[in-house]
Protein backbone atom coordinates (compact mmCIF):
# COMPACT_ATOMS: atom_id res chain seq x y z
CA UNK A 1 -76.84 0.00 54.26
CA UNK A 2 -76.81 -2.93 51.73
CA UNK A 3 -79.84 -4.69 51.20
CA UNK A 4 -78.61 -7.90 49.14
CA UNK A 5 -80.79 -11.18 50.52
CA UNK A 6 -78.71 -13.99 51.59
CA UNK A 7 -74.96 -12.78 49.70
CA UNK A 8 -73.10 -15.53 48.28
CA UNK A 9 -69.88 -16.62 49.30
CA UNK A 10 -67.42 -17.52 45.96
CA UNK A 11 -65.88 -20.68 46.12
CA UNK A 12 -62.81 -21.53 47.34
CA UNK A 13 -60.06 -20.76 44.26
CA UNK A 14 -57.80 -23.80 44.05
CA UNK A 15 -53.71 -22.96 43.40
CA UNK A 16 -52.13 -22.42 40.36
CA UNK A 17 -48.10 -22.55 41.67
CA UNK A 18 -47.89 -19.19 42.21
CA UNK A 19 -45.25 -19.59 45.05
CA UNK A 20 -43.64 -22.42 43.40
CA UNK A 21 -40.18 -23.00 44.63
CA UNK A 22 -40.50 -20.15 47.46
CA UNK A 23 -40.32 -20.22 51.19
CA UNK A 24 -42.38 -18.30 53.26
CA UNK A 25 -42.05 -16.94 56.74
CA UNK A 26 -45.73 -15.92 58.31
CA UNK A 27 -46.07 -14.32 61.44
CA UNK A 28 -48.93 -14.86 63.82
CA UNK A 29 -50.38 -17.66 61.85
CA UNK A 30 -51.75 -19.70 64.37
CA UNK A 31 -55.64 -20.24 64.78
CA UNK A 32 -58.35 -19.23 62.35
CA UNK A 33 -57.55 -15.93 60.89
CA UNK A 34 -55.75 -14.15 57.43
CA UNK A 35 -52.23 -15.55 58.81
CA UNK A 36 -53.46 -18.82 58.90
CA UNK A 37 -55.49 -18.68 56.02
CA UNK A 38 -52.29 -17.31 54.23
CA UNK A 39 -50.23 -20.16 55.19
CA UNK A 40 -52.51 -22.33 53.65
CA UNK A 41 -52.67 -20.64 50.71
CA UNK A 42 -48.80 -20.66 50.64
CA UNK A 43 -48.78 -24.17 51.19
CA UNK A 44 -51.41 -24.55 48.15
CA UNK A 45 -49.61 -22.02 46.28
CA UNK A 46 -46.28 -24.85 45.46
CA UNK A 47 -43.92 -22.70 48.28
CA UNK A 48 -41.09 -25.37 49.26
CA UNK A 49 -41.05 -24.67 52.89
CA UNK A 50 -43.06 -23.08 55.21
CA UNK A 51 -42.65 -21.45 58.90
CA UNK A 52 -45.47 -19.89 60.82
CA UNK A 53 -44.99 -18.05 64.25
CA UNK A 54 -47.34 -17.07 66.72
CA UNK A 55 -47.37 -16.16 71.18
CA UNK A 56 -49.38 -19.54 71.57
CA UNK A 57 -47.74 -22.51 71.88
CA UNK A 58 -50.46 -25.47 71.86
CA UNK A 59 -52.17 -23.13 69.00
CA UNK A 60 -48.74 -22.83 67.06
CA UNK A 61 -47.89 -26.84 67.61
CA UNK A 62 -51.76 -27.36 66.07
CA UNK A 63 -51.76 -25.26 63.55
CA UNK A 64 -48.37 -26.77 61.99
CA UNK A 65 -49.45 -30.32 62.28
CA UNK A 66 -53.35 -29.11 60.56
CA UNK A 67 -51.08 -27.49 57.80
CA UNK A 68 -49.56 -30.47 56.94
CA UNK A 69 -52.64 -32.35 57.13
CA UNK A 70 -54.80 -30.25 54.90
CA UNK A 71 -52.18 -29.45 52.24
CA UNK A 72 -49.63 -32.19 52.32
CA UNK A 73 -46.48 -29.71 52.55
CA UNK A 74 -44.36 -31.81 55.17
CA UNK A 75 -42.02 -28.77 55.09
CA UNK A 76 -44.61 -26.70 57.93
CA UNK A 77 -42.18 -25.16 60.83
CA UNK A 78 -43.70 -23.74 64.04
CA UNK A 79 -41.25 -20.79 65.97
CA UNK A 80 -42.70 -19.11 69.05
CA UNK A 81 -42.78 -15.32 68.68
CA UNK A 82 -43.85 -11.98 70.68
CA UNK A 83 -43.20 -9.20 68.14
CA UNK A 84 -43.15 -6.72 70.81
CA UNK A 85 -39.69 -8.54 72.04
CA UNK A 86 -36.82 -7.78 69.75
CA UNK A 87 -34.92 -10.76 70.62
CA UNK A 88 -38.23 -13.04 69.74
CA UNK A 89 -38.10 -11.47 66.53
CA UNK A 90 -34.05 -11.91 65.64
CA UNK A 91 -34.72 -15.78 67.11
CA UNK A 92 -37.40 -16.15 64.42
CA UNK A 93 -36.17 -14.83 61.39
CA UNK A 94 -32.76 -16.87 62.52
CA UNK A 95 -34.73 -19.65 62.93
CA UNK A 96 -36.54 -19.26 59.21
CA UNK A 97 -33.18 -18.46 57.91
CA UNK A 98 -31.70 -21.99 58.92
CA UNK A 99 -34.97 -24.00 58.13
CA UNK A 100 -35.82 -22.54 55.39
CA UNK A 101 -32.86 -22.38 53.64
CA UNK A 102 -33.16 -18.72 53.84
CA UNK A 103 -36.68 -16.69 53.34
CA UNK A 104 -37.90 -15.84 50.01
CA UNK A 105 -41.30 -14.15 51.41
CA UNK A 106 -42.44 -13.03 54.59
CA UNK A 107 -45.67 -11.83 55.61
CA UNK A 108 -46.41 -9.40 58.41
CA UNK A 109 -49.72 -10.25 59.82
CA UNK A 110 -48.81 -9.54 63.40
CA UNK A 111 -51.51 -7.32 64.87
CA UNK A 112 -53.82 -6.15 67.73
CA UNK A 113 -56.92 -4.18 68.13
CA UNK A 114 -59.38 -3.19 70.48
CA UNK A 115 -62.27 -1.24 71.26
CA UNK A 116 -62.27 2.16 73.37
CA UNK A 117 -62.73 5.79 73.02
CA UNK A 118 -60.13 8.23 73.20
CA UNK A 119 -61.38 10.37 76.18
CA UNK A 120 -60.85 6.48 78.17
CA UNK A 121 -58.12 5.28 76.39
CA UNK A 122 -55.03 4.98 78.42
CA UNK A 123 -51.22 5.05 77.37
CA UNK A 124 -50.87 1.45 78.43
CA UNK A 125 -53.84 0.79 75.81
CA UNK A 126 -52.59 3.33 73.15
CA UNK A 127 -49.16 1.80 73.08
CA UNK A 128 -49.73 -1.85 73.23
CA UNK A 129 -51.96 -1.53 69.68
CA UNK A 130 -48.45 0.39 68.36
CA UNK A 131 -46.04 -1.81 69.99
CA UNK A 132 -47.81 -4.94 68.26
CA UNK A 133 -49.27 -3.79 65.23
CA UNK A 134 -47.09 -0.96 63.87
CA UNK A 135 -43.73 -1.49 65.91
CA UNK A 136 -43.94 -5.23 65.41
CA UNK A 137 -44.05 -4.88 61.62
CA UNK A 138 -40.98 -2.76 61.33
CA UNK A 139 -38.78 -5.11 64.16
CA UNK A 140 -39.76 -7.95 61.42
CA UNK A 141 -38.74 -6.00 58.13
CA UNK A 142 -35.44 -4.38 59.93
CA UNK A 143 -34.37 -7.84 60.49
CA UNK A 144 -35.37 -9.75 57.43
CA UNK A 145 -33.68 -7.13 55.29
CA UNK A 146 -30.09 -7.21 55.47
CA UNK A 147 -30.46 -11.47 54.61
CA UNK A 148 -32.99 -10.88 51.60
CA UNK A 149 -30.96 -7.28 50.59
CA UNK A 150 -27.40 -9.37 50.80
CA UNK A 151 -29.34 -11.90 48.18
CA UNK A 152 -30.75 -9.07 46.41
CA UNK A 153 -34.20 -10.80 45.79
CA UNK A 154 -37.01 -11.23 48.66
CA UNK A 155 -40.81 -9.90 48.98
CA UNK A 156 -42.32 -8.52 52.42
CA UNK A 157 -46.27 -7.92 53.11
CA UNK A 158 -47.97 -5.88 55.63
CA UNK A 159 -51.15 -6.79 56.94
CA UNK A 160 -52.44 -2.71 57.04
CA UNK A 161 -56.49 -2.01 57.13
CA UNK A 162 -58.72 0.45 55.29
CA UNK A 163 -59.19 1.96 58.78
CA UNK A 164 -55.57 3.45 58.19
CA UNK A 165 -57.88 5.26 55.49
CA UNK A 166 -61.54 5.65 56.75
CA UNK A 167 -62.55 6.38 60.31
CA UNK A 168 -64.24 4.67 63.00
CA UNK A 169 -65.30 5.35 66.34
CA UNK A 170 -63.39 4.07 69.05
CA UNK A 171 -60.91 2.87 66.62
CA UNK A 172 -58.05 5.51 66.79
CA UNK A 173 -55.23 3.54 68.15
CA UNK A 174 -55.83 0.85 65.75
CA UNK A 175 -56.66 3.39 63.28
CA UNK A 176 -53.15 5.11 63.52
CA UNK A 177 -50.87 2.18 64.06
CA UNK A 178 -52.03 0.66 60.57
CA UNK A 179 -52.21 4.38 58.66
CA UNK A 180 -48.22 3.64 60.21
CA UNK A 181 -47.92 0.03 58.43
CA UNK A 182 -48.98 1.88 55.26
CA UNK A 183 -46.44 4.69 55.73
CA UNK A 184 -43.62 2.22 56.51
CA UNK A 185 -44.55 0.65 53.46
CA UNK A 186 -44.06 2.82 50.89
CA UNK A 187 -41.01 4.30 52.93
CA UNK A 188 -39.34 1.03 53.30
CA UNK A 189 -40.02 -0.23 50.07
CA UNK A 190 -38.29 2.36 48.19
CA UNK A 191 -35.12 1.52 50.44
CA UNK A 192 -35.57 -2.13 49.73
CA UNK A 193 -36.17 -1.65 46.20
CA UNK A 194 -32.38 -1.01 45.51
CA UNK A 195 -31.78 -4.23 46.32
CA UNK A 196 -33.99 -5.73 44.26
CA UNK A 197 -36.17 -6.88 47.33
CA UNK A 198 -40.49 -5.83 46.95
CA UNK A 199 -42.02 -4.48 49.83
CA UNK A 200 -46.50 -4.31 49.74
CA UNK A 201 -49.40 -4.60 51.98
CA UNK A 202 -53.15 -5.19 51.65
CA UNK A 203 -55.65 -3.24 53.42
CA UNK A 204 -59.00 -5.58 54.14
CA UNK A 205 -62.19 -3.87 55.23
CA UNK A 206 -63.72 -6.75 57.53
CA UNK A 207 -62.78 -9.99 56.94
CA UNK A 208 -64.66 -12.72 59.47
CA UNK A 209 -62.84 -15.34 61.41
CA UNK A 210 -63.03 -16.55 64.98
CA UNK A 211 -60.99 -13.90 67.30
CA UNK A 212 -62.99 -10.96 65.52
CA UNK A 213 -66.13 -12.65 66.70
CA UNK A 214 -64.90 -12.86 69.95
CA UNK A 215 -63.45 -8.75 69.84
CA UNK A 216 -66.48 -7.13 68.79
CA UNK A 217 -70.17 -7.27 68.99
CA UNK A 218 -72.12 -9.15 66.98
CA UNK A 219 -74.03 -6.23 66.43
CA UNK A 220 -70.87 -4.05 65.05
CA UNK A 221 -69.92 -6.81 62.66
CA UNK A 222 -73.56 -7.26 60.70
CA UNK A 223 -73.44 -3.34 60.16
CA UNK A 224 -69.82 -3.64 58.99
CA UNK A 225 -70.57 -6.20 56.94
CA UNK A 226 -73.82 -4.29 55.42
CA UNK A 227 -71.64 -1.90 54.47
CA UNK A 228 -69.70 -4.19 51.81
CA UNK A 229 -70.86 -3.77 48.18
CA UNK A 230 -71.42 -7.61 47.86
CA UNK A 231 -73.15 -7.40 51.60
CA UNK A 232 -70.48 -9.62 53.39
CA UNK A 233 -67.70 -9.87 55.06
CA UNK A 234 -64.86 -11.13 53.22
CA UNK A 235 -63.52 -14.92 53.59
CA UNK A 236 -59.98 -14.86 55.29
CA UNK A 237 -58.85 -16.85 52.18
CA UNK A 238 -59.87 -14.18 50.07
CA UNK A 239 -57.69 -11.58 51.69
CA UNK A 240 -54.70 -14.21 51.59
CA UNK A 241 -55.60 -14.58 47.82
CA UNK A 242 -54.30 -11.12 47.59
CA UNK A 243 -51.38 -11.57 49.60
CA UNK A 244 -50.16 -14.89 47.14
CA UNK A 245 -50.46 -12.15 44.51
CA UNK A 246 -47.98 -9.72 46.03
CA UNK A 247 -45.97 -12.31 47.35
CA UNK A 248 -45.66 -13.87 43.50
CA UNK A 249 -43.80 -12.97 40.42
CA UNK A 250 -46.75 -11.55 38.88
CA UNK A 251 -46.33 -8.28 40.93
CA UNK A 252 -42.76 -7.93 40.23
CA UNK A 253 -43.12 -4.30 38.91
CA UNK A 254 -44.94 -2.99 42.20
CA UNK A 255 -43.13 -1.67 45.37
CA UNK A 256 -44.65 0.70 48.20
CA UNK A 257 -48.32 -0.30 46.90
CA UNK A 258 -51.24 -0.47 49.33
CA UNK A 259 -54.01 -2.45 47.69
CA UNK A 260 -57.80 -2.05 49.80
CA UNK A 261 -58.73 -6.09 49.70
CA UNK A 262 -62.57 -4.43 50.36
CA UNK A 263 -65.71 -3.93 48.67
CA UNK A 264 -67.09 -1.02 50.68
CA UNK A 265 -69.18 1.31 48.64
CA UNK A 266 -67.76 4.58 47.87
């Protein structure tokens, strides 16, 4: 375990235009975690327009009207979307089509975990973490391609996790279904690459925000944390960081790439 006293958080890195002149379609964006934290960073980034989705209304109508508080981008659109329902998904990336003027980025943050050993684990359990997490991220990329492949230009990241690397107890549907985001990335980005469109993803270790505090003992998360080189948990802004760099021009040469936003120790 990590014995640093009292680790420092960095502070928060202002935006250089890194997304200037870009839309960006996020999915599951709503509340306190990366998604939101990446639409922020979008937003802060100089990205012309903006559209977040997420299964909560009165959390999706907040967080749209907060986004344009906090970063002054009137250009914040809110679309209601279940990623385990194809026809939510078509209605969203139609919707982000027509608002946006079409998408130039879209970020796959859609997910679900949980907590429970195999031996208990039922199929209902087992499936819902695919269905959402792995499933969801290919219904978004099937239909966002053929509009960003038709303008031959276009980025796409996953949200995967270091667990699709590393093991953890009780952590094997979870486990699997974003070792599958990873796969799907590198498979679908060397489709998408003909057409000039990027596909990435990031991995993050554990990065802190409200629903993780509410999924998993306190307990749990200090020994994650521990683990960390710098003895923390990462800031959800700090894994979007990563994201504005995939989503940007400055990774223009990279395709299929998997990049651990983490700090564990090897």
């Amino acid at each position: 375990m990590n014995s640093i006293p009292n680790p420092v958080v960095p502070p928060y890195v202002a935006g250089h235009r890194l997304l200037e002149g870009k839309s960006v379609l996020i999915t599951a964006a709503a509340g306190g975690g990366i998604g939101y934290a990446a639409a922020r960073r979008a937003a802060e980034e100089g990205c012309r327009a903006l559209m977040i989705s997420d299964i909560h209304d009165v959390r999706l109508a907040a967080a749209v009207e907060q986004l344009r508080q906090e970063t002054g981008l009137q250009a914040v659109y809110g679309q209601r979307c279940d990623v385990s329902v194809e026809s939510d998904v078509q209605a969203l990336v139609a919707a982000a089509e027509q608002q946006l003027s079409g998408v130039d980025v879209l970020i796959n943050n859609a997910g679900l975990g949980g907590t429970r050993r195999v031996v208990d684990m039922s199929d209902a359990e087992w499936s819902r973490v695919l269905d959402i997490t792995l499933t969801g991220t290919f219904r978004m990329t099937r239909a966002m391609l053929p509009a960003m492949q038709e303008r031959r230009r276009g980025v796409i990241v996953n949200n995967a996790s270091v667990l699709g690397w590393r093991a953890q107890k009780e952590q094997a549907h979870y486990a699997a279904a974003k070792a599958g985001v990873m796969a799907l990335t590198r498979c679908s980005a060397l489709e998408a690459a003909e057409f000039g469109v990027r596909i990435n993803a990031v991995a993050p270790s554990i990065a802190l925000h409200e629903f993780l505090r509410k999924a998993a003992p306190q307990e749990l998360l200090q020994q994650l944390a521990a683990r960390e080189a710098f003895g923390r948990a990462a800031e959800v802004w700090e894994v979007a960081n990563v994201m504005m760099f995939l989503a940007s021009d400055y990774a223009s040469y990279m395709a299929g790439e998997v990049i651990a936003v983490s700090s564990q120790q090897a």
